[in-house]
N, C-alpha and C. Protein backbone atom coordinates (compact mmCIF):
# COMPACT_ATOMS: atom_id res chain seq x y z
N UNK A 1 0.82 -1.17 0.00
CA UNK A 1 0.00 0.00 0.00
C UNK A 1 0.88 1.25 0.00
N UNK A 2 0.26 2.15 -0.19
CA UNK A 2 0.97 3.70 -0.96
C UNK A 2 0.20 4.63 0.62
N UNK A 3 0.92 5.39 1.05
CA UNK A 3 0.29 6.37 2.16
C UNK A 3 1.33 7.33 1.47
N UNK A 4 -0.08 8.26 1.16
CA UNK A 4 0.45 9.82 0.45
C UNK A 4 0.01 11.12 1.50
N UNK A 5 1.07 11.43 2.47
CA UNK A 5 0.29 12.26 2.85
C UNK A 5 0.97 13.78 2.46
N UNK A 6 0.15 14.77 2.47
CA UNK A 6 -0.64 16.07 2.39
C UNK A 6 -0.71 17.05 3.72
N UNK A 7 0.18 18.09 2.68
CA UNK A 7 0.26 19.36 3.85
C UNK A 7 -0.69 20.32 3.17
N UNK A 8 -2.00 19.98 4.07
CA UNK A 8 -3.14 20.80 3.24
C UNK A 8 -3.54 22.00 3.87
N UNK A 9 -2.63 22.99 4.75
CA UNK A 9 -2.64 24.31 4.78
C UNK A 9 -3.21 24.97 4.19
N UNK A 10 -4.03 26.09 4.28
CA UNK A 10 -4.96 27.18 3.12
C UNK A 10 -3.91 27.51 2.24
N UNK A 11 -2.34 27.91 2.33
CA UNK A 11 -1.53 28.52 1.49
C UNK A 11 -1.18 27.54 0.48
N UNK A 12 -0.73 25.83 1.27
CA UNK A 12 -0.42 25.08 -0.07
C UNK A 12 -1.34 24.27 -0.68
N UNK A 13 -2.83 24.37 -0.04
CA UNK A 13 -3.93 23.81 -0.76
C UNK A 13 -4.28 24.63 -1.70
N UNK A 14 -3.88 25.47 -2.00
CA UNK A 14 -4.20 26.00 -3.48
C UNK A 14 -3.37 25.34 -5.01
N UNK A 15 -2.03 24.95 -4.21
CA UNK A 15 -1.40 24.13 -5.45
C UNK A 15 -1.38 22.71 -5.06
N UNK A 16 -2.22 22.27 -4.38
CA UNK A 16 -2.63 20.36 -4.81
C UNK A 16 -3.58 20.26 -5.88
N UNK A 17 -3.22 18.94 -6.66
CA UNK A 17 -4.49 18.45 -7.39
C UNK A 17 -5.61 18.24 -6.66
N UNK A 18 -6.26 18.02 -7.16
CA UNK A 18 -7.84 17.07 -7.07
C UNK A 18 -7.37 16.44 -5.74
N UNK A 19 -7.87 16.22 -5.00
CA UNK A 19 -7.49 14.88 -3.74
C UNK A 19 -8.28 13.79 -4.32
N UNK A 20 -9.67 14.14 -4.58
CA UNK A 20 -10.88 13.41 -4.99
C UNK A 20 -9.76 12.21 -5.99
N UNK A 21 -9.26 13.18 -7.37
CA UNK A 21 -8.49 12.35 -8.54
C UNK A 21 -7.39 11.61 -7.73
N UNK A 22 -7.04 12.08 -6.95
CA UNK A 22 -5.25 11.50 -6.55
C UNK A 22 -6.03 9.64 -5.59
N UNK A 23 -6.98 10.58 -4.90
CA UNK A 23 -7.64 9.01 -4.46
C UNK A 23 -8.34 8.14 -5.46
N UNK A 24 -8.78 8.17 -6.25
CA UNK A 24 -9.26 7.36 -7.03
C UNK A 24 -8.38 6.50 -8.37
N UNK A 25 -6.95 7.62 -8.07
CA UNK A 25 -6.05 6.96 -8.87
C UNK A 25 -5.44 5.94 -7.94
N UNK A 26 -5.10 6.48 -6.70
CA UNK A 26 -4.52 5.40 -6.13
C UNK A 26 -5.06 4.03 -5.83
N UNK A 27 -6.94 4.26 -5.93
CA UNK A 27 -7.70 2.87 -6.06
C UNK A 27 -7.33 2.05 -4.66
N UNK A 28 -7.20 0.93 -4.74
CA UNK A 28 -7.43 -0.14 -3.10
C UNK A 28 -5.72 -0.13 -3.16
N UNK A 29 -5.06 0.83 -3.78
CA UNK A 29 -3.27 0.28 -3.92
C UNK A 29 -2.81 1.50 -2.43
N UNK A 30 -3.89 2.51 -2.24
CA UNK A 30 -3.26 3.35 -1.80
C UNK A 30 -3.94 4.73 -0.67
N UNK A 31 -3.97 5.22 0.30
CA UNK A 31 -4.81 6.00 0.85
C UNK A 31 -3.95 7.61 0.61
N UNK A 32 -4.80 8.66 0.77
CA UNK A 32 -4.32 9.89 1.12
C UNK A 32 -4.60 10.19 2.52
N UNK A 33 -3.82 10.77 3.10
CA UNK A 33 -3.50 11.09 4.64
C UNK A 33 -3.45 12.79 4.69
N UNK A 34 -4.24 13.81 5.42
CA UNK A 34 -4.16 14.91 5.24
C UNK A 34 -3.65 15.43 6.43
N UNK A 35 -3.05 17.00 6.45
CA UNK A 35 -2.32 17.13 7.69
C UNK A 35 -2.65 18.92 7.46
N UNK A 36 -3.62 19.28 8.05
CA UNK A 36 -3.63 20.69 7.53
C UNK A 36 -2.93 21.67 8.39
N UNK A 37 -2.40 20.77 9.60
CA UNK A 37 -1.39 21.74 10.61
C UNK A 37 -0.54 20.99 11.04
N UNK A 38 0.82 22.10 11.53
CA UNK A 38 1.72 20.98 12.47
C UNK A 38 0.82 20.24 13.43
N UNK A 39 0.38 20.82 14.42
CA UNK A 39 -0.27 20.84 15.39
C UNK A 39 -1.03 19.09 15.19
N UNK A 40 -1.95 18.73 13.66
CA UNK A 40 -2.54 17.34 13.50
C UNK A 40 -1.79 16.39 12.78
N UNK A 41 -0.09 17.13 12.58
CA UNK A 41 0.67 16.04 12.36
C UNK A 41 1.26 14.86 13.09
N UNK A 42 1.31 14.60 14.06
CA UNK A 42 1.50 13.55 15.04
C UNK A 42 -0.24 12.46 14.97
N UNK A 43 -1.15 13.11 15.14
CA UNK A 43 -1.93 12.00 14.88
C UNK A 43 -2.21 11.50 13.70
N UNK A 44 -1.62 12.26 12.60
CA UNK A 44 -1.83 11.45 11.44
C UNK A 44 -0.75 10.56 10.60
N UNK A 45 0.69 11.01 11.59
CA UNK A 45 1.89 10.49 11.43
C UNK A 45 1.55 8.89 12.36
N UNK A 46 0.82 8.85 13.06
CA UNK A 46 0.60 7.71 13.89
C UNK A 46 -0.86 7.02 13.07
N UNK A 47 -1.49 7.53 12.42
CA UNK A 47 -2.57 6.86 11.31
C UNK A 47 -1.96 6.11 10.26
N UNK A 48 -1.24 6.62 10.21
CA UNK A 48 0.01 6.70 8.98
C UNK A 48 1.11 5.40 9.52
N UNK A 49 1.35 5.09 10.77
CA UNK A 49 2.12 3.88 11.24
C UNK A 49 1.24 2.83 11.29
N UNK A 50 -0.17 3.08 12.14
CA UNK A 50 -0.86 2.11 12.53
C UNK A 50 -1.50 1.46 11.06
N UNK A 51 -1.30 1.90 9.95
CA UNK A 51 -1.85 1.88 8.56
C UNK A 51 -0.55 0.77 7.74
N UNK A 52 0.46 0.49 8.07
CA UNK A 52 1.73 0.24 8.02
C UNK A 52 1.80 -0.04 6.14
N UNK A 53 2.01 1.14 5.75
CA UNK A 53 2.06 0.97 4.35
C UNK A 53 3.31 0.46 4.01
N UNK A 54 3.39 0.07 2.34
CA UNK A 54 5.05 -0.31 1.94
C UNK A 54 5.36 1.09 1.62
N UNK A 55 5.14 2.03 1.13
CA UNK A 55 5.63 3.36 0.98
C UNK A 55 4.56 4.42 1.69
N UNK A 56 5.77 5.60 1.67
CA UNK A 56 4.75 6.48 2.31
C UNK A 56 5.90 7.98 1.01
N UNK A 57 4.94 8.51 0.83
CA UNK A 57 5.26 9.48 -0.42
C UNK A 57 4.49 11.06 0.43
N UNK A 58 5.39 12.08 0.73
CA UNK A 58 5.34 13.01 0.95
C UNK A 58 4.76 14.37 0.23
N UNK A 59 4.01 15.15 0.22
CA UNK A 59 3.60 16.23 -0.79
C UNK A 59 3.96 17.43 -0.02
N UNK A 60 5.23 17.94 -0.27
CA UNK A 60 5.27 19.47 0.52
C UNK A 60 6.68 19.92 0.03
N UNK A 61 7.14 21.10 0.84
CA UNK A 61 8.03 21.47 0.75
C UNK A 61 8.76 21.00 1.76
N UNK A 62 10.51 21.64 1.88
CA UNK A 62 11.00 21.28 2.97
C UNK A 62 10.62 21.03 4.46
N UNK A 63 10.33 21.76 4.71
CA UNK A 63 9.08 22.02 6.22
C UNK A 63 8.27 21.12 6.30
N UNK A 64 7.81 20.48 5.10
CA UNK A 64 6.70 19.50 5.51
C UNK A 64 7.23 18.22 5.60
N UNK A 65 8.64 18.13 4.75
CA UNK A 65 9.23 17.33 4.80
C UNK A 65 10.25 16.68 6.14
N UNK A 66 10.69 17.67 6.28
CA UNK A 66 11.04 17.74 8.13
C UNK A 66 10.21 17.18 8.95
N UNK A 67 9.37 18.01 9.19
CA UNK A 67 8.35 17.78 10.17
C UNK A 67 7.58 16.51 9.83
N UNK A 68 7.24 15.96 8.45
CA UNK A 68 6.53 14.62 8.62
C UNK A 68 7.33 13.57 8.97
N UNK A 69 9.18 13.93 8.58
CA UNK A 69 10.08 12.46 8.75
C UNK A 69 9.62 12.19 10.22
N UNK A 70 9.65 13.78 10.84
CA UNK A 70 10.20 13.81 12.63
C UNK A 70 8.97 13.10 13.30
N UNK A 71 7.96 13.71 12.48
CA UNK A 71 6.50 12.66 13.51
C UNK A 71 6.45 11.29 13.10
N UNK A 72 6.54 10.83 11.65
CA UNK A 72 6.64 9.63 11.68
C UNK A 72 7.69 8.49 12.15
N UNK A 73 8.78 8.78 12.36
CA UNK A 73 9.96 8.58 12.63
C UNK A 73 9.58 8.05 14.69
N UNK A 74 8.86 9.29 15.41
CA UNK A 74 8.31 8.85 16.61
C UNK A 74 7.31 8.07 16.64
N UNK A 75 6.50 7.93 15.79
CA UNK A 75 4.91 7.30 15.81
C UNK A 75 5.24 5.74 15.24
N UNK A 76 6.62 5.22 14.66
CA UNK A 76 7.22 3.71 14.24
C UNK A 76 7.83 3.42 15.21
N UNK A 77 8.08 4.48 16.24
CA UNK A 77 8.92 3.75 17.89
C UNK A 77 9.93 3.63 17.62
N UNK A 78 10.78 3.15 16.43
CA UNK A 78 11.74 1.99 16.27
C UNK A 78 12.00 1.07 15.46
N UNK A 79 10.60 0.84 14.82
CA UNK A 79 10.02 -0.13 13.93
C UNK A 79 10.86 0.51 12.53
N UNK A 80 11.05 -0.37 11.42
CA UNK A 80 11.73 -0.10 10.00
C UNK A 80 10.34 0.56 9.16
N UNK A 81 10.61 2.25 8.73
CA UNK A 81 10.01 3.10 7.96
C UNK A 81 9.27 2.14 6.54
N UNK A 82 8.77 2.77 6.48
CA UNK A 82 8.28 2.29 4.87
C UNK A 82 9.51 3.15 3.72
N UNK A 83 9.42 2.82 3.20
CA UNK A 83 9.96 3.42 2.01
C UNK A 83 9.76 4.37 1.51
N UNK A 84 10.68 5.97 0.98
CA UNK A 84 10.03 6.95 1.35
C UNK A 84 10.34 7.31 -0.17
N UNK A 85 9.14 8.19 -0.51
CA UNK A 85 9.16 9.04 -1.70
C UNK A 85 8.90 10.23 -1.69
N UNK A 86 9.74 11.02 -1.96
CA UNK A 86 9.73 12.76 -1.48
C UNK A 86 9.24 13.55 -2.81
């Protein structure tokens, strides 16, 4: 399974696609995970573990990129990451 998650902020939700299209492309292969603040990134970095995909594919800039390694990185304990696509 594919976990795509989404820094869906008012500033960078103006340049995502479709979510609607991105989920229906990904079909039963794959979920979207949304994170519209730091603040609901830890519980969705832990949706996102308890979900234990083979990849997990990032949509942001640096900052989002940071901050999602750092929550997911705590929310696997320890456990081996999925495979990451930036």
């Amino acid at each position: 399974m594919i976990a795509l998650i989404l820094n869906t902020n008012p500033v960078l939700r103006r340049a995502l696609p479709d979510l609607t299209a991105i989920s229906a492309q990904l079909g039963d292969t794959g979920r979207v995970f949304e994170s519209p603040s730091l603040e609901a990134l830890p519980h969705v970095a832990q949706a996102i573990a308890d979900a234990a995909p083979d990849y997990l594919a990032i949509w942001g800039g640096d900052g989002t990129i940071h901050a999602t390694l750092s929550a997911v990185t705590t929310a696997y304990a320890g456990r081996p990451l999925p495979t990451l696509c930036l």
